[in-house]
Structure formats: C-alpha cells, structure tokens
C-alpha atoms as a PDB file:
ATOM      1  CA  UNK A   1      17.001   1.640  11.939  1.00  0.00           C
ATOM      2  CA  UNK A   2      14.964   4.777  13.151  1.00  0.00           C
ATOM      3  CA  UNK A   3      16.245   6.661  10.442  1.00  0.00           C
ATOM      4  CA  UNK A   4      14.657   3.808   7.816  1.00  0.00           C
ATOM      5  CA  UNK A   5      11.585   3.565   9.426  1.00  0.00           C
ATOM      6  CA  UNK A   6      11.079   7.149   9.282  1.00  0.00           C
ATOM      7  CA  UNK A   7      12.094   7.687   5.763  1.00  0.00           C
ATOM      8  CA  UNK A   8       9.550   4.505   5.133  1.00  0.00           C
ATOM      9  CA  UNK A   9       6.862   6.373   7.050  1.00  0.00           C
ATOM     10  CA  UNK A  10       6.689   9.972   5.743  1.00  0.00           C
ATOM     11  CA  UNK A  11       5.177  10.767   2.240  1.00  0.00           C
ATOM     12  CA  UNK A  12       8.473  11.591  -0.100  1.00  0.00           C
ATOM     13  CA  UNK A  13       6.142  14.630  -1.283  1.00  0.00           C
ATOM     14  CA  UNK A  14       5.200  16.201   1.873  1.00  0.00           C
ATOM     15  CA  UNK A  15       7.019  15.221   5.163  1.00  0.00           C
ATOM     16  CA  UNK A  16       4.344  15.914   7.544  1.00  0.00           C
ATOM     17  CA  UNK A  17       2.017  13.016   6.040  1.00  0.00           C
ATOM     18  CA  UNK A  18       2.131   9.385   5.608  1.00  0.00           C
ATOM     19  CA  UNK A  19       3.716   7.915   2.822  1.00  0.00           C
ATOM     20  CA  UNK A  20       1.645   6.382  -0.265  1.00  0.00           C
ATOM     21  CA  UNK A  21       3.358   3.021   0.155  1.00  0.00           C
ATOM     22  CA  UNK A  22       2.311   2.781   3.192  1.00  0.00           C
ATOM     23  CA  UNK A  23      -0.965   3.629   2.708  1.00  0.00           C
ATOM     24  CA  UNK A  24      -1.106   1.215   0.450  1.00  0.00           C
ATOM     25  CA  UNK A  25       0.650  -1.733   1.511  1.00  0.00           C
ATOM     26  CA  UNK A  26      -1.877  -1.056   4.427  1.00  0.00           C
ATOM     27  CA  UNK A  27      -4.918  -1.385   1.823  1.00  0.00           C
ATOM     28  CA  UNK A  28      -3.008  -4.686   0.259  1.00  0.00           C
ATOM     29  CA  UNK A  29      -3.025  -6.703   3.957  1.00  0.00           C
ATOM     30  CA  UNK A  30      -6.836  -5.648   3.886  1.00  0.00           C
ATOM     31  CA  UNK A  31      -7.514  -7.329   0.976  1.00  0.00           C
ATOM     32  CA  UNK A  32      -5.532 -10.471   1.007  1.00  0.00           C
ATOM     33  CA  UNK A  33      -7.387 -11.163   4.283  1.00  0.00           C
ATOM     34  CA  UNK A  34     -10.427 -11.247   1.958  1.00  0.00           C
ATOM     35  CA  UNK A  35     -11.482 -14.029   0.906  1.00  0.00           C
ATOM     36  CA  UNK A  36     -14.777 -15.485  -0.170  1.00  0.00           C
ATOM     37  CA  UNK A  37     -16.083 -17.506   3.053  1.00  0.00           C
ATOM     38  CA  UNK A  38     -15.579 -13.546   4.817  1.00  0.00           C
ATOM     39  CA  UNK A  39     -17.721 -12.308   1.705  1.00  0.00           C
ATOM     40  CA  UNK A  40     -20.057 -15.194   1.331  1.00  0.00           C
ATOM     41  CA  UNK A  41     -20.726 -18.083  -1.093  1.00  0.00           C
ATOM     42  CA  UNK A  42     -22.722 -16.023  -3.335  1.00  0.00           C
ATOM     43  CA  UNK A  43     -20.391 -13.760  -4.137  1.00  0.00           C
ATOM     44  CA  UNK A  44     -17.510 -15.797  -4.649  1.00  0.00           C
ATOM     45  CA  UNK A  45     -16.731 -14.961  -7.669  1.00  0.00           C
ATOM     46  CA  UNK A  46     -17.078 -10.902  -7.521  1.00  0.00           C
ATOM     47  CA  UNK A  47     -15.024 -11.092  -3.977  1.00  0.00           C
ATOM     48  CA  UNK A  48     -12.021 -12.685  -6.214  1.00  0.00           C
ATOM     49  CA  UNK A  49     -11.911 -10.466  -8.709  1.00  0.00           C
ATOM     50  CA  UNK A  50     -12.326  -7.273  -6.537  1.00  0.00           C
ATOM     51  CA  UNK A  51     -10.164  -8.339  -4.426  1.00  0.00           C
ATOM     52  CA  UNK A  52      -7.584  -9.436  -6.909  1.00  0.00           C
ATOM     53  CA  UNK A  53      -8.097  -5.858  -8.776  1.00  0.00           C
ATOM     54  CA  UNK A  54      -8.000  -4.442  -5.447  1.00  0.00           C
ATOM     55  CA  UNK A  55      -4.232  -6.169  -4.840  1.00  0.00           C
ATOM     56  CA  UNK A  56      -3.076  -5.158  -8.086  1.00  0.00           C
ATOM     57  CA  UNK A  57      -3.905  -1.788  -7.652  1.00  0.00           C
ATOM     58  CA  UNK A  58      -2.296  -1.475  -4.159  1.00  0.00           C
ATOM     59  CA  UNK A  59       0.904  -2.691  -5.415  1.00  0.00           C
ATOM     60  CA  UNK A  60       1.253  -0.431  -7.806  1.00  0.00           C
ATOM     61  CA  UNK A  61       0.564   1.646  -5.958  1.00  0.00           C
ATOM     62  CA  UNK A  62       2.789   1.081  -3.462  1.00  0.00           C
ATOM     63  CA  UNK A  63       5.861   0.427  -6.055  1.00  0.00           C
ATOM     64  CA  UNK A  64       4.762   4.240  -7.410  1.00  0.00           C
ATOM     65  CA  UNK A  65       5.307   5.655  -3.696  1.00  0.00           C
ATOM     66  CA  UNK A  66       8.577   3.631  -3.106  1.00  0.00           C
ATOM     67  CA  UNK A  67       9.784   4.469  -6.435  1.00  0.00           C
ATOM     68  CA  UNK A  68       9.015   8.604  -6.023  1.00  0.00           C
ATOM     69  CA  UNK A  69      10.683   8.472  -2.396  1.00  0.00           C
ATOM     70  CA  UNK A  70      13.920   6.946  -4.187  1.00  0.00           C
ATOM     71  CA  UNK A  71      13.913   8.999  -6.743  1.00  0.00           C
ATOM     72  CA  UNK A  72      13.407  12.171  -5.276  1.00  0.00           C
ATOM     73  CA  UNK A  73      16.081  10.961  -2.874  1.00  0.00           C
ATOM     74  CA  UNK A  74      14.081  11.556   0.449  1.00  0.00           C
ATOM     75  CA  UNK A  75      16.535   9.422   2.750  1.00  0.00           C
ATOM     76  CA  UNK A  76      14.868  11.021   5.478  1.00  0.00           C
ATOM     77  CA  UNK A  77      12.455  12.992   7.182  1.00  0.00           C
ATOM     78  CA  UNK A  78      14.420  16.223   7.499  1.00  0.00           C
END
C-alpha cells in the first residue's frame, strides 16, 4: 500500500515533485466545493460555468498525469 501511495504521489516526470494528478485532483475538490451561495447570488451564473470549466479542466488534467505515470511505467518512486 506504501508502495501505491508513493507511486500516486510523485510526479512520473521528476520524482522529487508532486505528481500532476494530484495536483489536480486537489484543484477538482476545490471547485466542487464551489458553489453559488459561497460565490453569491449575483454571480450565479459565472460561478457555474467557471467552476464547471474549472472541473473539466482538472480532470483532464488529472487523467493526462495518471495516464503519463502508466505509460512511462513509473510503478514507483525509485
């Protein structure tokens, strides 16, 4: 389980930092706790749709980390 969590933690392209998906997974939970009554009434509508852009982008971002970690086969942090 240590060995995932590492592998899950460290960036696929350089060891020593944190990995992009978790970066951004960590930028997703930010904005799905957005939501308009944290924003305000009068910017319903703008909070939505930056903060559904905002969620898009993370996950792809995210699924472009994950996938680059798998496929440059970093299983682990050594």
């Amino acid at each position: 389980m240590t060995n995932f969590i590492t592998w899950f933690m460290t960036s696929s392209a350089d060891p020593e930092k944190v990995s992009l998906t978790l970066k951004s997974l960590g930028a997703l939970a930010v904005l799905f706790g957005l939501n308009a009554t944290v924003v305000g009434d009068l910017q319903n509508q703008l909070a939505t749709l930056i903060t559904g852009i905002g969620m898009v982008i993370s996950s792809a971002v995210a699924l472009v980390g994950l996938t680059r970690k798998i496929h440059l086969g970093r299983w682990s942090a050594h």
